[in-house]
C-alpha atoms as a PDB file:
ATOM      1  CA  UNK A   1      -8.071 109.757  36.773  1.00  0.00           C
ATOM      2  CA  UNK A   2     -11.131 110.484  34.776  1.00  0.00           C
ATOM      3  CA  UNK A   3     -11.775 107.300  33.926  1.00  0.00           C
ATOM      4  CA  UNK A   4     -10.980 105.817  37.316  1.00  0.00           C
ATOM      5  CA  UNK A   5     -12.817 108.101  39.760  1.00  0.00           C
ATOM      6  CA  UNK A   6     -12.009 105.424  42.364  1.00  0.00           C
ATOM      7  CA  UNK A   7      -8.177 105.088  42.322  1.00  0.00           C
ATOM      8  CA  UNK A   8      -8.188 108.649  42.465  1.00  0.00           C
ATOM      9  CA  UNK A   9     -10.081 108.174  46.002  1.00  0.00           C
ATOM     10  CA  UNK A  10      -7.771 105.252  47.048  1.00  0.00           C
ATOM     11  CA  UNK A  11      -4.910 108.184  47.015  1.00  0.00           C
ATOM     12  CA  UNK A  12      -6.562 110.747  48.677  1.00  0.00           C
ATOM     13  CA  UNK A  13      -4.055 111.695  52.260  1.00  0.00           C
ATOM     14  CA  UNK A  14      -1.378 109.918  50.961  1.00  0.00           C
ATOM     15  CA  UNK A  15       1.881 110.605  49.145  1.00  0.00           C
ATOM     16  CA  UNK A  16       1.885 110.038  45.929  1.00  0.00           C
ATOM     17  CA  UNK A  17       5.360 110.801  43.567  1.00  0.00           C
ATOM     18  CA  UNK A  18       4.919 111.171  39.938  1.00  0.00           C
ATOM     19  CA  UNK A  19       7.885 110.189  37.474  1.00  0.00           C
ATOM     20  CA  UNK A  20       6.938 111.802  34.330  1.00  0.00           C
ATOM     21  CA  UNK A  21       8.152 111.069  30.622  1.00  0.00           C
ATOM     22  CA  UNK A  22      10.535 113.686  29.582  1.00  0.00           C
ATOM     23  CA  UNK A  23       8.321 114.739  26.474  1.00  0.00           C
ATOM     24  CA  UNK A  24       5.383 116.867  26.261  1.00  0.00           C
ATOM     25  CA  UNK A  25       2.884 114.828  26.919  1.00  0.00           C
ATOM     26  CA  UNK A  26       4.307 113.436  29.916  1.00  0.00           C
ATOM     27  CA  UNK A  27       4.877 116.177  31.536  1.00  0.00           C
ATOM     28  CA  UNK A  28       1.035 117.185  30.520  1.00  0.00           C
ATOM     29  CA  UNK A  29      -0.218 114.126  32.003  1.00  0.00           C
ATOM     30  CA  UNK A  30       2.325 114.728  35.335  1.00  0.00           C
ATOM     31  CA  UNK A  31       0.556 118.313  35.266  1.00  0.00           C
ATOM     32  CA  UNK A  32      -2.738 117.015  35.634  1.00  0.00           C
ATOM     33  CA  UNK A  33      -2.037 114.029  37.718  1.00  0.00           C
ATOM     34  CA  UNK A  34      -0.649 116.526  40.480  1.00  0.00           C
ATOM     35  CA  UNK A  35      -3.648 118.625  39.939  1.00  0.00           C
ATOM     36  CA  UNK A  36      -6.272 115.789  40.590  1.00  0.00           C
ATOM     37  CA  UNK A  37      -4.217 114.488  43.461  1.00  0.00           C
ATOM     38  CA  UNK A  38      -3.516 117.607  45.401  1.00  0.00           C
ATOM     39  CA  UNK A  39      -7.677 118.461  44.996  1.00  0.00           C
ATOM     40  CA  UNK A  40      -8.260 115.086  46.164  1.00  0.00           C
ATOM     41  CA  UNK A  41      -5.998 115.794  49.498  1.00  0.00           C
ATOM     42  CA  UNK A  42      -2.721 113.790  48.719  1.00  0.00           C
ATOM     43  CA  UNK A  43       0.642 115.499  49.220  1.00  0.00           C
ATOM     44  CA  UNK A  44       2.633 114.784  45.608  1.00  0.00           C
ATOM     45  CA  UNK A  45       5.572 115.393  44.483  1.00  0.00           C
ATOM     46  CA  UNK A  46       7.109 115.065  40.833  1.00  0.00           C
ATOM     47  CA  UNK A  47      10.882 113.697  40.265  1.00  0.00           C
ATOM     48  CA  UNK A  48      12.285 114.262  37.105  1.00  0.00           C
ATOM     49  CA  UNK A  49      14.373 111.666  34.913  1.00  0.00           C
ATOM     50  CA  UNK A  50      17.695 111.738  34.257  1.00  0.00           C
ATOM     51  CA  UNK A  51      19.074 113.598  31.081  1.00  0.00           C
ATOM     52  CA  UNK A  52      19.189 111.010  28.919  1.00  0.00           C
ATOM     53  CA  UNK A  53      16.183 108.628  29.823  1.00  0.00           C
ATOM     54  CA  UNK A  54      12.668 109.138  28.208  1.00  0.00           C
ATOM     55  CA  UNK A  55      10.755 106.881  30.673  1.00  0.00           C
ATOM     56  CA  UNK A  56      11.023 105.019  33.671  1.00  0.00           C
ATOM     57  CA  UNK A  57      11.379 101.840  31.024  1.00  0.00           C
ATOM     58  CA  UNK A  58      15.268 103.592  30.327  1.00  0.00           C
ATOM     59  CA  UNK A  59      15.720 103.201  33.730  1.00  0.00           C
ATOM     60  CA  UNK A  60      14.289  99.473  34.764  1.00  0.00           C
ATOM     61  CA  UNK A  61      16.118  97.959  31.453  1.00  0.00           C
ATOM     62  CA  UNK A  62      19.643  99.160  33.265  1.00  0.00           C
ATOM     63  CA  UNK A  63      19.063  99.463  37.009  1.00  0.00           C
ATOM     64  CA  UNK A  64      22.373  99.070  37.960  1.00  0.00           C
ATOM     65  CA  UNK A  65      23.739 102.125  35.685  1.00  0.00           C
ATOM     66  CA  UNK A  66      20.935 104.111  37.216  1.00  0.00           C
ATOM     67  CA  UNK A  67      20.834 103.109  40.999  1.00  0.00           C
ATOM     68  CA  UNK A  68      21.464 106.626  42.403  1.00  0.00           C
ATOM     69  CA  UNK A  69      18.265 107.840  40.387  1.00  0.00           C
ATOM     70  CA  UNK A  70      16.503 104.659  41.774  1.00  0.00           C
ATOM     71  CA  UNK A  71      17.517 105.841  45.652  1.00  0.00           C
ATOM     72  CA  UNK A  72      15.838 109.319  44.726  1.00  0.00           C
ATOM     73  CA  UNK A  73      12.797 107.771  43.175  1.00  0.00           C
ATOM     74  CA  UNK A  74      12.281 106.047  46.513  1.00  0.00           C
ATOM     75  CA  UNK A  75      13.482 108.206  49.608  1.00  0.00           C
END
């Protein structure tokens, strides 16, 4: 959000659920994401990925294999 001062705004009092990569630097990244976001007022939440999946692009290349993981990213 440091280089987008604004979108960080646009959040602010809503909810906001991260998704992070299941290496280091995502969950770095997820770590300060949450930070910025609960300073800036938004509730946020963080949902990890199935064993097995790197990134969301695992998941969206095989939705139908991972539709229960797809329900929990959007309850």
């Amino acid at each position: 959000f440091a280089r987008d001062p604004a979108l960080l705004a646009l959040l602010a009092g809503r909810h906001v659920r991260i998704v992070p990569d299941r290496d280091e630097a995502g969950l770095d990244a997820a770590k300060s994401w949450l930070d910025d976001l609960r300073a800036t007022g938004a509730t946020v939440d963080a949902v990890p990925l199935p064993h097995g999946c790197k990134d969301l692009g695992d998941i969206i290349a095989n939705p139908e294999a991972h539709q229960e993981t797809l329900n929990v990213f959007f309850q």
